[in-house]
Protein backbone atom coordinates (compact mmCIF):
# COMPACT_ATOMS: atom_id res chain seq x y z
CA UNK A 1 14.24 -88.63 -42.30
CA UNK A 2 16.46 -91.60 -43.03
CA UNK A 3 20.08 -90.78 -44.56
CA UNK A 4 21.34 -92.76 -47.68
CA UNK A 5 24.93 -91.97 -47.85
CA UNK A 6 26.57 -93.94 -50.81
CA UNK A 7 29.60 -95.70 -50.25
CA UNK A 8 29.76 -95.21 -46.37
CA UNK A 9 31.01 -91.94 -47.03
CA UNK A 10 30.53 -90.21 -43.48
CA UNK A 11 27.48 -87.59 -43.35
CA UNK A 12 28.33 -84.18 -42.77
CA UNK A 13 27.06 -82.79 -39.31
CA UNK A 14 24.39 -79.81 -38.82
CA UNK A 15 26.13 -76.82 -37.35
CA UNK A 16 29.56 -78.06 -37.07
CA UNK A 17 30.68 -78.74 -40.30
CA UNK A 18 32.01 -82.14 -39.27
CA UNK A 19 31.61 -85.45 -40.91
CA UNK A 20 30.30 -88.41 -38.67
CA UNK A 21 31.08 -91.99 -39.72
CA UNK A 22 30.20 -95.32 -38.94
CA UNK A 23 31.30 -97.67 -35.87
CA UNK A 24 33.09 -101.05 -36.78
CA UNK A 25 29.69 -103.41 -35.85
CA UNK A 26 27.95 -100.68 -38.89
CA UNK A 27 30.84 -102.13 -41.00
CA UNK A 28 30.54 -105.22 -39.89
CA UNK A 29 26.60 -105.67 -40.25
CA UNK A 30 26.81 -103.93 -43.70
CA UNK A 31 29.43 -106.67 -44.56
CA UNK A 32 27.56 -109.62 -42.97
CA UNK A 33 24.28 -108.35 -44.98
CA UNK A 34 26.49 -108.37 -48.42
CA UNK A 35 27.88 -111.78 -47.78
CA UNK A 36 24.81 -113.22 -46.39
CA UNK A 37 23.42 -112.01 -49.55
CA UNK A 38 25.46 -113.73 -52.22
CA UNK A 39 25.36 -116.84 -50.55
CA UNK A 40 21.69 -117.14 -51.23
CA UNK A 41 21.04 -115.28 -54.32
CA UNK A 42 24.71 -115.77 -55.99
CA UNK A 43 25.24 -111.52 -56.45
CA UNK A 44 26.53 -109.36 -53.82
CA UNK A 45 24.82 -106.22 -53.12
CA UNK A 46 27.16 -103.40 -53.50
CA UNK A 47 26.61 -100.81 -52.09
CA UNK A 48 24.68 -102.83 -49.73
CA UNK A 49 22.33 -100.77 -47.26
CA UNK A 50 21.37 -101.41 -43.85
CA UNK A 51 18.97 -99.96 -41.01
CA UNK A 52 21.11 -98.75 -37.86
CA UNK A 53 19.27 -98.48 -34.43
CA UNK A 54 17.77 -94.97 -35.15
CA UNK A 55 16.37 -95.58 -38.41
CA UNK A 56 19.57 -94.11 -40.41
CA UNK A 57 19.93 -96.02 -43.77
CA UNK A 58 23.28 -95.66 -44.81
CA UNK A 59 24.90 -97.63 -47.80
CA UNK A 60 28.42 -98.99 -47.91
CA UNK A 61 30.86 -99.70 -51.17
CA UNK A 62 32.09 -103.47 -50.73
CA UNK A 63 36.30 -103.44 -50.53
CA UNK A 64 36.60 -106.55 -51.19
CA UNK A 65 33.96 -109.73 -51.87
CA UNK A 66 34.65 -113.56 -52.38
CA UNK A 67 32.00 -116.37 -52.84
CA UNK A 68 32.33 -119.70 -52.80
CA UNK A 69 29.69 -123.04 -52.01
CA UNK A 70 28.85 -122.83 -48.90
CA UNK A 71 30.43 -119.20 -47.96
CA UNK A 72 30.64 -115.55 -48.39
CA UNK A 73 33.37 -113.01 -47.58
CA UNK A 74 32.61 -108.86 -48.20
CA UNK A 75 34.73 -106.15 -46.95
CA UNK A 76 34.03 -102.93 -46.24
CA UNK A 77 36.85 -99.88 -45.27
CA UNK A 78 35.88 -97.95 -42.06
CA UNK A 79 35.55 -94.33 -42.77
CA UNK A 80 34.90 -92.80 -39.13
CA UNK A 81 34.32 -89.44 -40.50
CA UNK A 82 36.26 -86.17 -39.34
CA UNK A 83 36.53 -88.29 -35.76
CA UNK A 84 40.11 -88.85 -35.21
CA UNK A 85 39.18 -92.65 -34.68
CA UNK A 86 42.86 -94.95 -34.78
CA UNK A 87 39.94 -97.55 -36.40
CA UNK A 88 39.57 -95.22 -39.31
CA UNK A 89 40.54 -97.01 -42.93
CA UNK A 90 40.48 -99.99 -41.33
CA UNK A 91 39.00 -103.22 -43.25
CA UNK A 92 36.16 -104.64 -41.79
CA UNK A 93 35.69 -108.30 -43.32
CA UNK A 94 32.48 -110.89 -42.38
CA UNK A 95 32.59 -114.54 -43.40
CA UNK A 96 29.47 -116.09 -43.43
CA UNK A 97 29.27 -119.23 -43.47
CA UNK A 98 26.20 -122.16 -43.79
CA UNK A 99 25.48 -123.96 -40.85
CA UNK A 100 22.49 -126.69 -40.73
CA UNK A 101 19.28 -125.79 -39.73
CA UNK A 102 18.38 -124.70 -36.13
CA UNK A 103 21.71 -123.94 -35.42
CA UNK A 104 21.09 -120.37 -35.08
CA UNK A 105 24.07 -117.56 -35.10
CA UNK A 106 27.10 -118.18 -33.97
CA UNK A 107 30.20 -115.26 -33.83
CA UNK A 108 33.27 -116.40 -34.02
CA UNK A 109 36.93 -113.90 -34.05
CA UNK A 110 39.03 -113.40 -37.14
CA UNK A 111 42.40 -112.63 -37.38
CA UNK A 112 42.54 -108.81 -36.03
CA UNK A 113 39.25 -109.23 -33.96
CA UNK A 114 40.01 -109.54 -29.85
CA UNK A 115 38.70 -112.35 -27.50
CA UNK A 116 37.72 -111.88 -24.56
CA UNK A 117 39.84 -113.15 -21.76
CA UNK A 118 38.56 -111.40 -18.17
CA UNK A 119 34.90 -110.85 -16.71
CA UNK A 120 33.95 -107.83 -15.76
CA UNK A 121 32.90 -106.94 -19.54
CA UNK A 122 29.25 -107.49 -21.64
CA UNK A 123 30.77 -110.81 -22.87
CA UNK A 124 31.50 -114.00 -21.35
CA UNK A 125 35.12 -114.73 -21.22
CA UNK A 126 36.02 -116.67 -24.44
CA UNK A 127 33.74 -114.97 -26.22
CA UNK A 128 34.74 -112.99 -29.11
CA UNK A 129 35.00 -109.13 -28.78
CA UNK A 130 32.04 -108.19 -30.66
CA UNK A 131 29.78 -106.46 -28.20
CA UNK A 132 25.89 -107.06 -27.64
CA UNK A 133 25.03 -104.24 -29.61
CA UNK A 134 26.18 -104.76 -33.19
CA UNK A 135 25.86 -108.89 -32.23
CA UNK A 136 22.13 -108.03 -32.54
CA UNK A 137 22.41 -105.80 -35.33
CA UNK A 138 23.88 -108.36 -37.23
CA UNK A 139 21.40 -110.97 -36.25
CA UNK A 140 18.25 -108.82 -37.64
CA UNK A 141 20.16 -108.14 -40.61
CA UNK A 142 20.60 -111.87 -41.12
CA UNK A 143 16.81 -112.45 -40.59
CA UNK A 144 15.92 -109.66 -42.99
CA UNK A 145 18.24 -111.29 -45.74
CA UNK A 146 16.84 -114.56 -45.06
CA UNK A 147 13.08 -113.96 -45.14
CA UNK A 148 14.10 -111.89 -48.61
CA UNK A 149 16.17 -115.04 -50.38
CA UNK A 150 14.25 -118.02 -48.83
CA UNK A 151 17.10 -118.73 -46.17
CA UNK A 152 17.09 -120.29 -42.63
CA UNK A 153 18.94 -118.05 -41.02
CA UNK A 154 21.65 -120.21 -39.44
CA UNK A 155 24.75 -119.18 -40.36
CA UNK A 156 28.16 -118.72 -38.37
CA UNK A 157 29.66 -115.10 -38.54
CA UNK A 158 33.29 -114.76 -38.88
CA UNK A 159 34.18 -110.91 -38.45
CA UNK A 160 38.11 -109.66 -39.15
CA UNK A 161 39.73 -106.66 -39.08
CA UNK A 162 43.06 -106.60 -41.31
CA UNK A 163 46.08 -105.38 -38.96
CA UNK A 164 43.05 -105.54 -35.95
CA UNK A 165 46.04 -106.79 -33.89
CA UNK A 166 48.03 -104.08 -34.33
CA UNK A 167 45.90 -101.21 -33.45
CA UNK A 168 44.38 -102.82 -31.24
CA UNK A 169 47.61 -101.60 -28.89
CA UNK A 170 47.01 -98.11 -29.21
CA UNK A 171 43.05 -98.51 -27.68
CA UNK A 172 42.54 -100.19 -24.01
CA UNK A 173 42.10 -103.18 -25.09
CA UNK A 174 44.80 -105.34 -23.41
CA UNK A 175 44.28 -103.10 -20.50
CA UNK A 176 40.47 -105.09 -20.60
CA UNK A 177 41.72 -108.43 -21.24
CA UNK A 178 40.94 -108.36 -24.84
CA UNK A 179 43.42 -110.20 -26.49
CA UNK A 180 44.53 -110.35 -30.36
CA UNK A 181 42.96 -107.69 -31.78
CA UNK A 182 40.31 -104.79 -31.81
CA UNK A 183 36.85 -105.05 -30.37
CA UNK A 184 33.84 -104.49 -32.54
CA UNK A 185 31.83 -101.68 -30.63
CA UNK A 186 28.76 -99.25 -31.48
CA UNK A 187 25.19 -98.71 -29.60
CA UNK A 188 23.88 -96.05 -32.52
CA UNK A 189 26.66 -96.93 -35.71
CA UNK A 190 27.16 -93.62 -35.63
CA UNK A 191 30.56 -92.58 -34.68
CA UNK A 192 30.03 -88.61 -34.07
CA UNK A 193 33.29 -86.40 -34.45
CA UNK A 194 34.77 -85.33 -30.92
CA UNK A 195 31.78 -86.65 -28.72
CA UNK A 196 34.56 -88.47 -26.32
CA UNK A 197 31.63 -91.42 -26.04
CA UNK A 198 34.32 -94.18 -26.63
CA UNK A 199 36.83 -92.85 -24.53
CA UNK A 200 34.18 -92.67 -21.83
CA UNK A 201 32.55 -95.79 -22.66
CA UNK A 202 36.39 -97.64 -22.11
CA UNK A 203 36.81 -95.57 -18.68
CA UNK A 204 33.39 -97.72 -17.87
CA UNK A 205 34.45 -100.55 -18.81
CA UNK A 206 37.62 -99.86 -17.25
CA UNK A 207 35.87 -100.03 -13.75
CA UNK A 208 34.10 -102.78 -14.35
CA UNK A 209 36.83 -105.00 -15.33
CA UNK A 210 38.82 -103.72 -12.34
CA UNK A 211 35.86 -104.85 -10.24
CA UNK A 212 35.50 -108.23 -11.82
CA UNK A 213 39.15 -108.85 -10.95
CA UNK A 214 38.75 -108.27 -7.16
CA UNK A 215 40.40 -104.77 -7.01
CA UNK A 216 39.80 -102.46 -4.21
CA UNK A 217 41.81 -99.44 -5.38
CA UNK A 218 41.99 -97.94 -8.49
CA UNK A 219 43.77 -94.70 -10.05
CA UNK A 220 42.43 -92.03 -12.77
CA UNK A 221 45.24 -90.68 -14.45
CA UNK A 222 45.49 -87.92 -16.55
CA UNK A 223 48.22 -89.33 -18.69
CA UNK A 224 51.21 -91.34 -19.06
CA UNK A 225 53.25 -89.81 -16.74
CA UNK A 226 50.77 -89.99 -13.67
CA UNK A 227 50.02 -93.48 -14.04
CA UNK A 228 53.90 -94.23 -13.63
CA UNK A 229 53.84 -91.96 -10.63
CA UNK A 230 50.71 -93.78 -9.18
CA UNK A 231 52.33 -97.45 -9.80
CA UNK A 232 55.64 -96.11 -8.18
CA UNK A 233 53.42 -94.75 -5.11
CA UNK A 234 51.39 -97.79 -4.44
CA UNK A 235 52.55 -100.91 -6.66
CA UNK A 236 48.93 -101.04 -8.87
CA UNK A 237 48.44 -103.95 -11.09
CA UNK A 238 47.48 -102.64 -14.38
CA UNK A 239 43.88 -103.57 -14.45
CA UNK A 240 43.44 -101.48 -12.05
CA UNK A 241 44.61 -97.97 -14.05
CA UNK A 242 42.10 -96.06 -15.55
CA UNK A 243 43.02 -93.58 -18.27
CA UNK A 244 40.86 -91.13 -17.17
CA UNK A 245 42.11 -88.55 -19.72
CA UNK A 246 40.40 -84.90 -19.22
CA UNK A 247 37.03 -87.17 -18.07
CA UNK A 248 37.17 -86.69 -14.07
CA UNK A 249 33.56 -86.58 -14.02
CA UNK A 250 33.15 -89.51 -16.20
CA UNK A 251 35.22 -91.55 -13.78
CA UNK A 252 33.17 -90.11 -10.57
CA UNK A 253 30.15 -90.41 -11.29
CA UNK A 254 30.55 -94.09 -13.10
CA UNK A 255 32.14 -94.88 -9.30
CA UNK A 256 29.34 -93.08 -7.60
CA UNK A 257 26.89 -96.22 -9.37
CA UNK A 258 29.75 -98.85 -9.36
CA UNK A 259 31.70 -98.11 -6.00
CA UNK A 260 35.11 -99.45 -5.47
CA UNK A 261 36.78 -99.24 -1.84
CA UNK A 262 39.74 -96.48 -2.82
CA UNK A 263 39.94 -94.12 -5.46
CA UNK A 264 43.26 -92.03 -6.51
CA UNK A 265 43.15 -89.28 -8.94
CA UNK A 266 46.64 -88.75 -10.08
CA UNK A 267 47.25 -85.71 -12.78
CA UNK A 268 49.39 -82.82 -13.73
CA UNK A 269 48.81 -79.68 -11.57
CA UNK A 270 47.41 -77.67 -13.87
CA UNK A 271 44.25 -80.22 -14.61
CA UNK A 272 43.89 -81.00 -10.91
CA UNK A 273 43.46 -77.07 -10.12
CA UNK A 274 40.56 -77.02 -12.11
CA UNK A 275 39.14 -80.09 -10.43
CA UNK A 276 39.54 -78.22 -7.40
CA UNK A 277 38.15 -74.97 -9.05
CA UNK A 278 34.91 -77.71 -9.49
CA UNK A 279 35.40 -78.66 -12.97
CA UNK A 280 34.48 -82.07 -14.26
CA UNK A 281 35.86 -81.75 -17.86
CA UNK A 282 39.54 -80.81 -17.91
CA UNK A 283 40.51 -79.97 -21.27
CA UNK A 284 41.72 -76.89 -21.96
CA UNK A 285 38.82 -75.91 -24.11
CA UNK A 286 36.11 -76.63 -21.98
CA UNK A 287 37.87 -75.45 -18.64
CA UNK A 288 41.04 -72.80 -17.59
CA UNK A 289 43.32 -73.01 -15.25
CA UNK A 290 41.90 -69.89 -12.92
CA UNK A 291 44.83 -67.78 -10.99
CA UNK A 292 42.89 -65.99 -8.99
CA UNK A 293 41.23 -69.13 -7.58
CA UNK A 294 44.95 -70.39 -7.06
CA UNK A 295 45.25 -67.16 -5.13
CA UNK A 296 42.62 -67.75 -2.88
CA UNK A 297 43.99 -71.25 -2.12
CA UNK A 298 47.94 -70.01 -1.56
CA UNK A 299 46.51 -67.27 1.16
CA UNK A 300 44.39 -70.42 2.82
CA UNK A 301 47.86 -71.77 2.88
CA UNK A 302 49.68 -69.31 4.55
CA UNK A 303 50.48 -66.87 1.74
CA UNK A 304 50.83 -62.97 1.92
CA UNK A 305 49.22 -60.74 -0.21
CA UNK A 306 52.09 -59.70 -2.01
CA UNK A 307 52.36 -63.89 -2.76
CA UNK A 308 48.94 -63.93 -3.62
CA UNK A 309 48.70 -60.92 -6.09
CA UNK A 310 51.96 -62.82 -7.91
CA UNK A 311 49.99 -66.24 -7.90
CA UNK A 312 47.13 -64.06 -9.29
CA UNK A 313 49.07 -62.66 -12.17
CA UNK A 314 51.04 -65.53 -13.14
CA UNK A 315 51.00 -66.97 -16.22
CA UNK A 316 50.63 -70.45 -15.97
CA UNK A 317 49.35 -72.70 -13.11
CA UNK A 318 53.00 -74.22 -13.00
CA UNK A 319 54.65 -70.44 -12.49
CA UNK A 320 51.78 -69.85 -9.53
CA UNK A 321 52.88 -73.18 -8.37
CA UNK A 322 56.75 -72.54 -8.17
CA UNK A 323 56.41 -68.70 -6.69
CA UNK A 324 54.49 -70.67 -3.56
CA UNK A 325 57.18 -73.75 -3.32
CA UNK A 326 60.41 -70.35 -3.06
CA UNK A 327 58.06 -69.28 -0.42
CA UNK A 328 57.28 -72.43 1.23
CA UNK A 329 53.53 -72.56 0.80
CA UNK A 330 52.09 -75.73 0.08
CA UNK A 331 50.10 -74.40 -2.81
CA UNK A 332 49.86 -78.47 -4.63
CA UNK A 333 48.41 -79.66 -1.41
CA UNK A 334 45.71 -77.39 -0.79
CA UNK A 335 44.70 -77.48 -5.01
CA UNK A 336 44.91 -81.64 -3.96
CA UNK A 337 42.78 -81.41 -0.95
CA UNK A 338 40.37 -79.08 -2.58
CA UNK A 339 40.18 -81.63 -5.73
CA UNK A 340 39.68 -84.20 -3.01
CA UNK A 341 36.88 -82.57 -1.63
CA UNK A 342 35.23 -81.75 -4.78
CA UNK A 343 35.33 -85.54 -5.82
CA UNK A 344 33.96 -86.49 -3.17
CA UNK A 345 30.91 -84.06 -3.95
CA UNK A 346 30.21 -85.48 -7.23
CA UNK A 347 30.69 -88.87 -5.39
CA UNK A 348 27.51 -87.65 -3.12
CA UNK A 349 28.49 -90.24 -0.07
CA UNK A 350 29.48 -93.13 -2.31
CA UNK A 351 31.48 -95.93 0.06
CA UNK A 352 34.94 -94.48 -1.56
CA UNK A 353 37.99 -93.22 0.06
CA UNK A 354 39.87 -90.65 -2.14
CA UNK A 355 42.87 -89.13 -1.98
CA UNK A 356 44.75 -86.67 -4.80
CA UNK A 357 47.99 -86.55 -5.95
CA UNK A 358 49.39 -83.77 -8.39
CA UNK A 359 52.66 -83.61 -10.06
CA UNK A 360 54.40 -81.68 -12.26
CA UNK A 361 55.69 -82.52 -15.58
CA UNK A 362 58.43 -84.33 -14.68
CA UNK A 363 56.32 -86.70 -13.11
CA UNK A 364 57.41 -85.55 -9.47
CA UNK A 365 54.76 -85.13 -6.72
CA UNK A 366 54.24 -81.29 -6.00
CA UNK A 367 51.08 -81.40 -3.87
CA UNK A 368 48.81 -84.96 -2.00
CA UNK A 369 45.74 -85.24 0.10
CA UNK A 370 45.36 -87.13 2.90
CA UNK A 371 42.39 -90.17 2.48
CA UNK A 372 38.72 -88.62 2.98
CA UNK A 373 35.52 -90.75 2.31
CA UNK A 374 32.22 -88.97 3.11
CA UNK A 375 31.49 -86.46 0.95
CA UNK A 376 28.56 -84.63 2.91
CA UNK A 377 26.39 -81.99 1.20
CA UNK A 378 27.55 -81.44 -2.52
CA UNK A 379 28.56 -78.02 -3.30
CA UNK A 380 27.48 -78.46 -7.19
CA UNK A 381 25.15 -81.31 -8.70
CA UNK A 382 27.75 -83.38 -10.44
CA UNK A 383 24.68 -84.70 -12.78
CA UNK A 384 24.51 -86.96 -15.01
């Protein structure tokens, strides 16, 4: 059944007690559809509805509207539910503006919206940052309001976000060579609380444009701190980071499809142990850091039961890590070989030499692998 949800007020999950909200291009079509509106019939609809790909109907307040002639701007505020979205309260404005018949649509980037400046993305460069998905969504939108009113259709589409520009540095976008602003993104409109589809979506995109740009060897990093170790250790241009976050299998298996030449996987001990352990999520709610796996690994590197029963009860990954260093076992090399060879599992024979580096807090390298690149039989599926 369709959902109606007055004033884009996110809709409140089954189960989970969560509200989802809508993605920017849902803001954006729902604005386009209001301005669109007024421009042929002199009233703006508000709350204006529209039809998202799955059939949801949900209807947005208008922010802010202004009509004049031969144009229409209506604003709506981006409420991405109880998803902790840095586009959330943003305001999503669409100009549309009159062009002459059989012109068609044509998108163009206001103040706050990014352009696209590198290939490697769904857009050609130049193009503004407003991605195939919600470009289309606006179009059908625009056809619907025209075959309603008596329009033709042709009209040019300025979207805007107010202080776009500025957000736009906390998301990857100048990492993709989107420049001046925030990109305007959603397959579904839906923006569901926690489902890590963006972050994913950007580690994609992340290969692609490293790709486009010629690179051979890229780095997922678990954070800030292992990307600096991983430019210190081999001089990487930026385009060629990806923040891979707690998403190792997200970055594997998108490199399994899209192979580049080299792969390093730089992160914090403690993630990288459960890499090794054969975990593809690493967040600390989906996967643990397991001792007695760390154990196994410190008597495969020369440790003596006594050693191993410590490493077994430690409490942290770090303390099993420091009891083998005042030994002299190389416990961060064998958890970095054994998250080498996993990779290469998921990575089922993909043309990719990896190698592993893990480091502690500090940012200082406690364990490496040496280069491997042929990943034989899997030991787990690594599946889509």
């Amino acid at each position: 059944m369709a959902e109606g949800v007055t004033g884009g007020r996110g809709a409140q999950l089954k189960h989970t007690g969560l509200r989802h909200g809508w993605t920017t291009g849902a803001c954006a079509t729902a604005a386009t559809t209001a301005a669109y509106t007024a421009l042929l019939t002199g009233e703006f609809p508000d709350p204006v509805t529209i039809e998202l790909p799955k059939g949801q109907t949900p209807a947005f307040a208008l922010s802010r509207e202004e009509l004049s002639q031969d144009r229409a701007m209506a604003a709506v505020v981006k409420d991405a539910g109880d998803d902790p979205d840095v586009t959330h309260g943003a305001l999503v404005r669409a100009t549309v503006r009159l062009l002459p018949p059989g012109s068609g649509i044509v998108f163009r980037a206001g103040p706050g919206v990014g352009t696209v400046t590198r290939p490697g993305l769904p857009l050609e460069v130049g193009e503004p940052a407003i991605n195939p998905v919600p470009r289309q969504l606006m179009r059908s939108h625009v056809a619907r309001v025209a075959a309603r009113h008596g329009g033709t259709g042709d009209v040019e589409i300025t979207v805007s976000v107010d202080n776009g520009a500025e957000i736009a540095r906390s998301t990857w976008n100048p990492r993709l060579g989107i420049l001046g602003g925030l990109s305007i993104l959603g397959t579904t409109g839906i923006v569901v609380p926690y489902s890590c589809s963006a972050w994913i979506d950007s580690i994609r995109r992340g290969v692609d444009v490293a790709r486009a740009a010629g690179r051979t060897h890229v780095a997922g990093c678990t954070g800030s701190t292992s990307e600096k170790t991983v430019v210190a250790t081999y001089d990487l241009p930026e385009d060629a980071l990806l923040d891979m976050g707690d998403f190792a299998g997200a970055v594997l298996k998108y490199i399994r499809r899209h192979p580049v030449a080299r792969l390093t996987i730089c992160g914090g001990f403690a993630k990288l142990s459960k890499l090794a352990a054969g975990h593809l999520d690493l967040h600390s709610a989906r996967s643990q850091v397991d001792k007695a796996f760390l154990a196994e690994l410190a008597t495969g590197a020369g440790a003596d039961a006594s050693l191993a029963a410590r490493v077994a009860a430690a409490n942290t990954g770090l303390e099993a890590l420091r009891l083998c260093e005042s030994r002299g076992v190389a416990l961060g090399d064998a958890v970095a070989t054994r998250a080498r060879d996993e990779a290469l599992a998921v990575l089922r024979g993909a043309p990719v030499e990896v190698d592993v580096i893990c480091i502690d807090r500090a940012g200082a390298v406690v364990g490496r692998s040496e280069h491997g690149g042929d990943s034989g039989e899997p030991r787990h599926s690594g599946g889509e």
